[in-house]
C-alpha atoms as a PDB file:
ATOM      1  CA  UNK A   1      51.761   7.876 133.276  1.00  0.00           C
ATOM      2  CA  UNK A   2      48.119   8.581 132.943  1.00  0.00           C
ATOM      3  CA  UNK A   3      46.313   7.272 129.231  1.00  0.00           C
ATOM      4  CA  UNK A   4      46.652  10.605 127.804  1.00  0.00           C
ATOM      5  CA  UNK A   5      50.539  10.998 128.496  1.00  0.00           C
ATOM      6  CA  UNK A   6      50.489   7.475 127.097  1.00  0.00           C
ATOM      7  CA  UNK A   7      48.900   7.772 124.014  1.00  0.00           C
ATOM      8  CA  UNK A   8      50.958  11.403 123.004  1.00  0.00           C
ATOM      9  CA  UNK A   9      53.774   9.191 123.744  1.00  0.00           C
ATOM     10  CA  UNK A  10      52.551   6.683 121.054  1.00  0.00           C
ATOM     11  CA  UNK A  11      51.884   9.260 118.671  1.00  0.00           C
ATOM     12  CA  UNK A  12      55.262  10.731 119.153  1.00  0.00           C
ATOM     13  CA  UNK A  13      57.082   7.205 118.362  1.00  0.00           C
ATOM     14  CA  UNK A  14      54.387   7.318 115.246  1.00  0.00           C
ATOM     15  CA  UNK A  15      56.029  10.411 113.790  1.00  0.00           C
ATOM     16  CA  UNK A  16      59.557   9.040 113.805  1.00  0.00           C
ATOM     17  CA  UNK A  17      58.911   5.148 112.510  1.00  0.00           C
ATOM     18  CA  UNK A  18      57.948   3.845 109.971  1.00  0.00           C
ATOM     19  CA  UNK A  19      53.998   2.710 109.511  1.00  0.00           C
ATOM     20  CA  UNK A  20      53.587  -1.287 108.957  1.00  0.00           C
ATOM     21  CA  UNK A  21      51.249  -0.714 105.369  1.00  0.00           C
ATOM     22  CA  UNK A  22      48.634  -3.511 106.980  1.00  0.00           C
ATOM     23  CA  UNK A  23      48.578  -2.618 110.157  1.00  0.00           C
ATOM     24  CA  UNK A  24      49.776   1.212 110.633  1.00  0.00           C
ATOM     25  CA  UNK A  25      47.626   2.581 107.876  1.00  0.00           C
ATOM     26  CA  UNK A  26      43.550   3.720 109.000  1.00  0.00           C
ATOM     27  CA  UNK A  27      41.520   2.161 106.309  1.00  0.00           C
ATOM     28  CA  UNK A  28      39.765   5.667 106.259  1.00  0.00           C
ATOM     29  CA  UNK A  29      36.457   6.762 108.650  1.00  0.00           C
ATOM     30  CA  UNK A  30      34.543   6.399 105.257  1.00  0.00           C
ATOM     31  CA  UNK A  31      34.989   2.740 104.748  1.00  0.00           C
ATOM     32  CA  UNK A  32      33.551   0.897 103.067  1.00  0.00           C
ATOM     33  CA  UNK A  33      32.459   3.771 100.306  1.00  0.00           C
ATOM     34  CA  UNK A  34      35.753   5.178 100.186  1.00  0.00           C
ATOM     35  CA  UNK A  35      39.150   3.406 101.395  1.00  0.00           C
ATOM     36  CA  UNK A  36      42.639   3.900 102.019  1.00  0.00           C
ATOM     37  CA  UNK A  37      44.546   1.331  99.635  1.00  0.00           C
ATOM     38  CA  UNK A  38      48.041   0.199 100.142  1.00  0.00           C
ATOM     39  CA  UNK A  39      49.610  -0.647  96.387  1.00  0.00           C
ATOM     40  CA  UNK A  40      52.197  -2.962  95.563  1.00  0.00           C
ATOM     41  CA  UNK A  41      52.300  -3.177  92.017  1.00  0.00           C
ATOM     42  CA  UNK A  42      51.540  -1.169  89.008  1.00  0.00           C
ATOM     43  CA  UNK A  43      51.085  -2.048  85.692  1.00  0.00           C
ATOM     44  CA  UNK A  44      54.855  -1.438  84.425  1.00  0.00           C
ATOM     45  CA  UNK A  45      55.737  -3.685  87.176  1.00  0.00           C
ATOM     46  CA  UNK A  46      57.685  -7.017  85.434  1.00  0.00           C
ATOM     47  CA  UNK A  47      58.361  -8.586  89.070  1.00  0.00           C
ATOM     48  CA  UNK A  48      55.386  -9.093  91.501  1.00  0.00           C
ATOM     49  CA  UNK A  49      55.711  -7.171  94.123  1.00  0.00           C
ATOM     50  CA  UNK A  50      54.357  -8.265  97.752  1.00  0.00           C
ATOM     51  CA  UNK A  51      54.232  -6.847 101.264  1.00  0.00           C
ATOM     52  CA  UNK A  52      56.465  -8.487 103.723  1.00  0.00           C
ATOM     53  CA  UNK A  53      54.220  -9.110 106.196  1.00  0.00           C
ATOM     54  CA  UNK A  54      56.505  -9.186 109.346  1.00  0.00           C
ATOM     55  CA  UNK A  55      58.642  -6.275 108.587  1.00  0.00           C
ATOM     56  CA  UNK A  56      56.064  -4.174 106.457  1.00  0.00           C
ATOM     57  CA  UNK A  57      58.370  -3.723 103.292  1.00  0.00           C
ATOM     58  CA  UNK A  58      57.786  -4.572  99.998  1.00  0.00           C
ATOM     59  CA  UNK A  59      59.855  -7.940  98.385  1.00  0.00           C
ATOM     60  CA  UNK A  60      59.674  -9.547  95.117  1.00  0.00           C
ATOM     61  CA  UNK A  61      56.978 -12.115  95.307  1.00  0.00           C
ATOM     62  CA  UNK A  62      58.283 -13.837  91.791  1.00  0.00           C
ATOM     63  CA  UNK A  63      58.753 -12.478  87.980  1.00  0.00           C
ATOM     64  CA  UNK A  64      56.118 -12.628  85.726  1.00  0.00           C
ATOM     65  CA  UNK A  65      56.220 -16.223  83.857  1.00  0.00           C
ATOM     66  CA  UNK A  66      54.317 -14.320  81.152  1.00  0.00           C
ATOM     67  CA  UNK A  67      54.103 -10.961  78.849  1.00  0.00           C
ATOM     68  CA  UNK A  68      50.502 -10.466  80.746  1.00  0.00           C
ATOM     69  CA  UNK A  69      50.490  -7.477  83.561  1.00  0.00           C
ATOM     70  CA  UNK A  70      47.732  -6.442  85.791  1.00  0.00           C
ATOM     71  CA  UNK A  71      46.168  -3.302  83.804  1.00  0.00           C
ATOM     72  CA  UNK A  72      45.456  -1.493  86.854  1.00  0.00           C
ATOM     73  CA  UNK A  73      47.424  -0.759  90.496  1.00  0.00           C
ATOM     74  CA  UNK A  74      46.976  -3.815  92.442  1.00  0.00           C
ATOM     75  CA  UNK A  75      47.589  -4.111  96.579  1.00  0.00           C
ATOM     76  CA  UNK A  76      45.354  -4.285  99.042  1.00  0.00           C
ATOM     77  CA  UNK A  77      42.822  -2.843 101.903  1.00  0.00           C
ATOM     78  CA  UNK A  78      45.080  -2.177 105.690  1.00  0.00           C
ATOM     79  CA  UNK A  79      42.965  -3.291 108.764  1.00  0.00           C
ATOM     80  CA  UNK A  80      41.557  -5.936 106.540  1.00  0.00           C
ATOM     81  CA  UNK A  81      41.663  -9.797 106.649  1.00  0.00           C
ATOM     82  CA  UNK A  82      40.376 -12.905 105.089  1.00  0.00           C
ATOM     83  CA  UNK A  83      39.754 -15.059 107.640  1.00  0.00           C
ATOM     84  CA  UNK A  84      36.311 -17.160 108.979  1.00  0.00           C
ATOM     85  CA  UNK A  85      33.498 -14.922 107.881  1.00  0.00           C
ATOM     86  CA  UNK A  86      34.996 -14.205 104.196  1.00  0.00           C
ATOM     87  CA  UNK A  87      35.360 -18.197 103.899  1.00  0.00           C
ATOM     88  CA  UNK A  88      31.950 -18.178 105.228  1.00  0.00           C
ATOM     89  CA  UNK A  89      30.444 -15.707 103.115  1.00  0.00           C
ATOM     90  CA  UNK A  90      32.498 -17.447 100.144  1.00  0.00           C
ATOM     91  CA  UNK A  91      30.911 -21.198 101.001  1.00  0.00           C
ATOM     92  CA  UNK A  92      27.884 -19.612 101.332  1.00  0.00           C
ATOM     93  CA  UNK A  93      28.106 -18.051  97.493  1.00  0.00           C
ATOM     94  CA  UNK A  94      29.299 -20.906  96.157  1.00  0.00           C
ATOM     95  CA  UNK A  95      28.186 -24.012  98.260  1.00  0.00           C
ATOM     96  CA  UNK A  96      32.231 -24.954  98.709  1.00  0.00           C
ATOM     97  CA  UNK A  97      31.969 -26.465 102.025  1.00  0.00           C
ATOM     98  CA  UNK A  98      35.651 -26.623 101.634  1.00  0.00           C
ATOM     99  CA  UNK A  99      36.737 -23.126 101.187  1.00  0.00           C
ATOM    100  CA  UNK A 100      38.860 -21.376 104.290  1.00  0.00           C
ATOM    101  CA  UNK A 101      40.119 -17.471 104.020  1.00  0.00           C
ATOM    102  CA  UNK A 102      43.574 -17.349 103.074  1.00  0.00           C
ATOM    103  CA  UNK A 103      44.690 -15.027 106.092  1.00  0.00           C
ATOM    104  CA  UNK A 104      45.929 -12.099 104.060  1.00  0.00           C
ATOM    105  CA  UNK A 105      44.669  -8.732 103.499  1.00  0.00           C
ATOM    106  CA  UNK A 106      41.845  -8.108 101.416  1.00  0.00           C
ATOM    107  CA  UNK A 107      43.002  -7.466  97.544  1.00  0.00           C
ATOM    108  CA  UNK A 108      42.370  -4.323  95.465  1.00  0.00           C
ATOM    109  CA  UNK A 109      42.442  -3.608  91.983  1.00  0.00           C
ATOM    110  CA  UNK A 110      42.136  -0.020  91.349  1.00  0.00           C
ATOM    111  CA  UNK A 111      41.556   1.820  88.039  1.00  0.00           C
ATOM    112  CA  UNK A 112      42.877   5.056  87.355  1.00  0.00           C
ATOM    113  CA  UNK A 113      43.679   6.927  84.041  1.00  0.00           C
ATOM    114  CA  UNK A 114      46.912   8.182  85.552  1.00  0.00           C
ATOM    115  CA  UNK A 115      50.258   6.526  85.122  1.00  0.00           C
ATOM    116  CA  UNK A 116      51.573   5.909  88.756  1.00  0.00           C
ATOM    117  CA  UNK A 117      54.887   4.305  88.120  1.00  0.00           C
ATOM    118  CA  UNK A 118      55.960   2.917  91.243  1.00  0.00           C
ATOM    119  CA  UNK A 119      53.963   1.084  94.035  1.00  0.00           C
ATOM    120  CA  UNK A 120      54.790   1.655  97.955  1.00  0.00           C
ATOM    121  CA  UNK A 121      52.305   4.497  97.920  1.00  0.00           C
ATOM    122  CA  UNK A 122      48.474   4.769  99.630  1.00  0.00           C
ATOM    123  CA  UNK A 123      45.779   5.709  96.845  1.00  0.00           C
ATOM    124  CA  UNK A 124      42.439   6.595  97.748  1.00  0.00           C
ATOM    125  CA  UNK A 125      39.686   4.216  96.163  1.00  0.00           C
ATOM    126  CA  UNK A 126      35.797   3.756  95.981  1.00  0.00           C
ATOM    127  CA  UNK A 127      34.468   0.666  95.643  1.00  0.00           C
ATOM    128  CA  UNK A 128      32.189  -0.689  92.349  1.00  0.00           C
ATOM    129  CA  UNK A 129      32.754  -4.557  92.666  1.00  0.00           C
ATOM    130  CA  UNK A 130      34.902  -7.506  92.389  1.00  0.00           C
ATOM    131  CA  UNK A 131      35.667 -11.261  91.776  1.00  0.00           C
ATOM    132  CA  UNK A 132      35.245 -14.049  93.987  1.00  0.00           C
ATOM    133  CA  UNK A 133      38.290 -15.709  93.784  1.00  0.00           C
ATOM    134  CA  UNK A 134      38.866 -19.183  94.414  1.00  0.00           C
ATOM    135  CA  UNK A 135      42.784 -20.037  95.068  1.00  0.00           C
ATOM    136  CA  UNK A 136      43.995 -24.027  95.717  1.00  0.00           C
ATOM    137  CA  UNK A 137      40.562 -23.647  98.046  1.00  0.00           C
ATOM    138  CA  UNK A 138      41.243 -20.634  99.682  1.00  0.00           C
ATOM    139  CA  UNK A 139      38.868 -17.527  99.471  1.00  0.00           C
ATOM    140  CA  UNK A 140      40.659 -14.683  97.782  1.00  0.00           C
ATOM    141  CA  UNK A 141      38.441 -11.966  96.783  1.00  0.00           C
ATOM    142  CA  UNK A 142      39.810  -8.898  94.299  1.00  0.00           C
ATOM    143  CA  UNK A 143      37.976  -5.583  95.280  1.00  0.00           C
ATOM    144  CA  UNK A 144      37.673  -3.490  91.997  1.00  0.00           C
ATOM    145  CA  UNK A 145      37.685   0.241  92.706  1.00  0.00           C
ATOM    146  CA  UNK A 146      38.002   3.451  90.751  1.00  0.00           C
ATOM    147  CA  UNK A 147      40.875   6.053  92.146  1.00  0.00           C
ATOM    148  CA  UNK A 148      38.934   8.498  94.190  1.00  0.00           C
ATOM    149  CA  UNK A 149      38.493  11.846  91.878  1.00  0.00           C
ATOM    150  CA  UNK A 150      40.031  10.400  89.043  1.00  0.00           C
ATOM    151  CA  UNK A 151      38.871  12.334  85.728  1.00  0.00           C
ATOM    152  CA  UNK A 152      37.772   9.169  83.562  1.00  0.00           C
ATOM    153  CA  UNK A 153      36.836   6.584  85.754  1.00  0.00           C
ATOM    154  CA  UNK A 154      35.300   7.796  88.857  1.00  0.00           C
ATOM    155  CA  UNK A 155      32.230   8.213  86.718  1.00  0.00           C
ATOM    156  CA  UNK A 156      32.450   4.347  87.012  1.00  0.00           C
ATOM    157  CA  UNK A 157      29.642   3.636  90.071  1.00  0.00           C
ATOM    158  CA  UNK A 158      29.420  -0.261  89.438  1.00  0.00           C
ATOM    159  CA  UNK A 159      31.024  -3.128  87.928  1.00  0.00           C
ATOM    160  CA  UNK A 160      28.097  -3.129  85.415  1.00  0.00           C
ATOM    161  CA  UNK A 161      29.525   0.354  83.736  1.00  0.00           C
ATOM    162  CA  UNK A 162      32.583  -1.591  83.443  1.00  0.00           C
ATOM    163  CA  UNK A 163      33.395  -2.679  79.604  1.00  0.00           C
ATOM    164  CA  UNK A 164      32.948  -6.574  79.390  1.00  0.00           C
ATOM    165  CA  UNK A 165      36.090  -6.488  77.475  1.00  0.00           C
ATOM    166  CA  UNK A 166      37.952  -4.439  80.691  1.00  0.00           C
ATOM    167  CA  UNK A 167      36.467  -7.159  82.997  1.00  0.00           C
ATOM    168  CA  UNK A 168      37.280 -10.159  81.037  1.00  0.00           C
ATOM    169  CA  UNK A 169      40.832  -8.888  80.382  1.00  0.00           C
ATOM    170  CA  UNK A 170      41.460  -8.780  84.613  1.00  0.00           C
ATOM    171  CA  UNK A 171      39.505 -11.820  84.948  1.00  0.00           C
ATOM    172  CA  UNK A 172      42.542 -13.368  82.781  1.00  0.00           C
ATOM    173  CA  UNK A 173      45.290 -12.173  84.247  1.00  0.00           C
ATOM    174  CA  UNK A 174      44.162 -13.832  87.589  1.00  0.00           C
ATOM    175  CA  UNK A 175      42.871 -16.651  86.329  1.00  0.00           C
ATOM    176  CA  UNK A 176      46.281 -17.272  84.411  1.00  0.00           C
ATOM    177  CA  UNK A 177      48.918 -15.216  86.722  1.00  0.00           C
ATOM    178  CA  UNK A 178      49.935 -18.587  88.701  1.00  0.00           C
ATOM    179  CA  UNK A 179      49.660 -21.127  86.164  1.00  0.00           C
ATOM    180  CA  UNK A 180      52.941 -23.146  85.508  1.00  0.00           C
ATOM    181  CA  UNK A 181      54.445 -22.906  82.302  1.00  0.00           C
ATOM    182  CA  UNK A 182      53.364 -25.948  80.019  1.00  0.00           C
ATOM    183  CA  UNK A 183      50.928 -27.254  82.662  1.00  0.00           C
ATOM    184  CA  UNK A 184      47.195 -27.127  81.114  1.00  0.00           C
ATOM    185  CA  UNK A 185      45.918 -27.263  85.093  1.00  0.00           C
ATOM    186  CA  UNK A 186      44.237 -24.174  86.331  1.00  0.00           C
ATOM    187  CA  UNK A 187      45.347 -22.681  89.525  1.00  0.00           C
ATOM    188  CA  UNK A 188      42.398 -20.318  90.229  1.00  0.00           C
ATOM    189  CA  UNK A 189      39.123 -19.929  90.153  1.00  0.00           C
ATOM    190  CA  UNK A 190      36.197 -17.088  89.664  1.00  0.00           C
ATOM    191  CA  UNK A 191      32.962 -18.395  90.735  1.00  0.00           C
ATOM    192  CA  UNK A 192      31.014 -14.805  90.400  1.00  0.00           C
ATOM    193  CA  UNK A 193      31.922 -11.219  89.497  1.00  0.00           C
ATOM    194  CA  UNK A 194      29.674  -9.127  92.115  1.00  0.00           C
ATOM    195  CA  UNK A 195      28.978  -5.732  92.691  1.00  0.00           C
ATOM    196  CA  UNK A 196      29.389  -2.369  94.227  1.00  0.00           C
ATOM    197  CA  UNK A 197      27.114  -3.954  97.322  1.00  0.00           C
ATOM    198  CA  UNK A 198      28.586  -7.382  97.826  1.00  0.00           C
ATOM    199  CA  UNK A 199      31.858  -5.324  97.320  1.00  0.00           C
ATOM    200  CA  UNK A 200      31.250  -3.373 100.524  1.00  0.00           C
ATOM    201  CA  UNK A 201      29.667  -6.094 102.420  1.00  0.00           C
ATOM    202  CA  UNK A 202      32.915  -7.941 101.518  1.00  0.00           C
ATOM    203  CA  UNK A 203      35.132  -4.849 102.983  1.00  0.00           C
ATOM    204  CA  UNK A 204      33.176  -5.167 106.451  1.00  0.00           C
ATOM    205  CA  UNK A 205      33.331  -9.101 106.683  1.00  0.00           C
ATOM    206  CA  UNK A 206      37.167  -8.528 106.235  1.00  0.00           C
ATOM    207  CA  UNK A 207      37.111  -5.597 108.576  1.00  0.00           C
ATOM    208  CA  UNK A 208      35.278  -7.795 111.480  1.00  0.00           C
ATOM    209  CA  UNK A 209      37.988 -10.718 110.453  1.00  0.00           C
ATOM    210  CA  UNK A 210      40.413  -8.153 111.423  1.00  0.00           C
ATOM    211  CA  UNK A 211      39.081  -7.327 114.704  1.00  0.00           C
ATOM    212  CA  UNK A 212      38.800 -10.846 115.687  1.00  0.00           C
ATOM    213  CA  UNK A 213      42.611 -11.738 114.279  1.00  0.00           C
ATOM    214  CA  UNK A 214      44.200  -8.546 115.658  1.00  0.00           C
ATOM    215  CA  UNK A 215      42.152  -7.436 118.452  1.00  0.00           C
ATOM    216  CA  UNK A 216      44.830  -5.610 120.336  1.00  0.00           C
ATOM    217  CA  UNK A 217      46.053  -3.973 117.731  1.00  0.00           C
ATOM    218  CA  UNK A 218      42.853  -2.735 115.969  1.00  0.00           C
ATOM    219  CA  UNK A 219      42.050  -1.327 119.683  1.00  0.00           C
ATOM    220  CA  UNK A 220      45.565   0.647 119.903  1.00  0.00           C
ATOM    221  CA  UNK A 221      45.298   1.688 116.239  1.00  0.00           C
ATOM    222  CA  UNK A 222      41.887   3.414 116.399  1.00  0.00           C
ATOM    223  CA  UNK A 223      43.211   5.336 118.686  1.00  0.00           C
ATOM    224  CA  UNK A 224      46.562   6.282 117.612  1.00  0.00           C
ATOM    225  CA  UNK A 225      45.844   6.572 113.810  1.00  0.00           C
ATOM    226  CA  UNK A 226      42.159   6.478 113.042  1.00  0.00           C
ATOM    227  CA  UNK A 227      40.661   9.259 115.246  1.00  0.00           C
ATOM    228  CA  UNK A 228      40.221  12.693 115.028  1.00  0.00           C
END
């Protein structure tokens, strides 16, 4: 079988199952401006919901202790992970000598002045900032994006056109979305909220984290999914 009867062959099997959302899914030839987004959970959501990483579906990750819900889709970046350089980038911000990547996908909120009422879908998002996100020592950024071409707030271009009362309000719902009930001890941590540049050089530190964690399959991926 020569490579090119090989890779129609690949294609082929493509068309008939079902794309893993972190691996299957190109994170778009104009990363890290514009990116392919895989969401999870939308604001109506009273159960997080979480990718199964082995089998690619989504599962309840836990009910919300509280009344608070993310105000905006929330999921992540495919072909993305948090691994040595995001940790390193992370000590590096904050002086944490301590601080490792948490091995997951990159996080995205996304705003949008739609109502999407169900997650499981791939949304389209440009980058204007995000938080650096401290969890139980573990480096777990949030990417904030606007929903490419959406009416209201694509005229967003960086965290700084933001509201402060917008930013605050996500900044507490991560900074209180794992606390346990009656227990005064803070989970997480945000050390800085960046912008639209640190949130791009964050994308392609998680992008080369990628490449080094799954080298085979970013190699068979380009070529299946991500070219032309």
């Amino acid at each position: 079988m020569t490579t090119d009867d090989h890779n129609e062959l690949w294609q082929s099997l493509a068309l008939l199952l079902r794309s893993h959302p972190w691996h299957g899914i190109c994170i778009g030839e104009e990363s890290p401006h514009i990116v392919n987004t895989y969401i999870e959970t939308v604001p109506s959501d009273t159960v997080k919901y979480e990718i199964d990483k082995k089998s690619g579906f989504l599962k309840v990750d836990r009910p919300q202790k509280y009344s608070s819900i993310c105000p905006t889709l929330y999921g992540f970046i495919p072909q993305t992970y948090c691994g040595k350089n995001i940790a390193e980038f992370c000590r590096e911000r904050t002086g944490r000598d301590y601080v490792v990547g948490d091995d997951d996908p990159l996080d995205i909120c996304i705003l949008t002045e739609k109502v999407i009422s169900h997650g499981d879908i791939i949304v389209r998002a440009q980058p204007i900032g995000g938080f650096r996100m401290i969890d139980q020592g573990q480096a777990d950024d949030k990417i904030i994006a606007v929903m490419q071409g959406d009416g209201l707030y694509s005229q967003w271009q960086n965290i700084e056109d933001c509201p402060q009362a917008f930013t605050d309000r996500l900044k507490h719902y991560f900074l209180t979305y794992k606390d346990l009930p009656g227990s005064d001890d803070r989970i997480c941590e945000i050390t800085h909220v960046y912008g639209r540049e640190e949130a791009l050089d964050v994308i392609r530190r998680s992008r080369e984290d990628y490449k080094d964690r799954f080298p085979q399959l970013e190699t068979m991926m380009s070529a299946l999914l991500c070219s032309d």
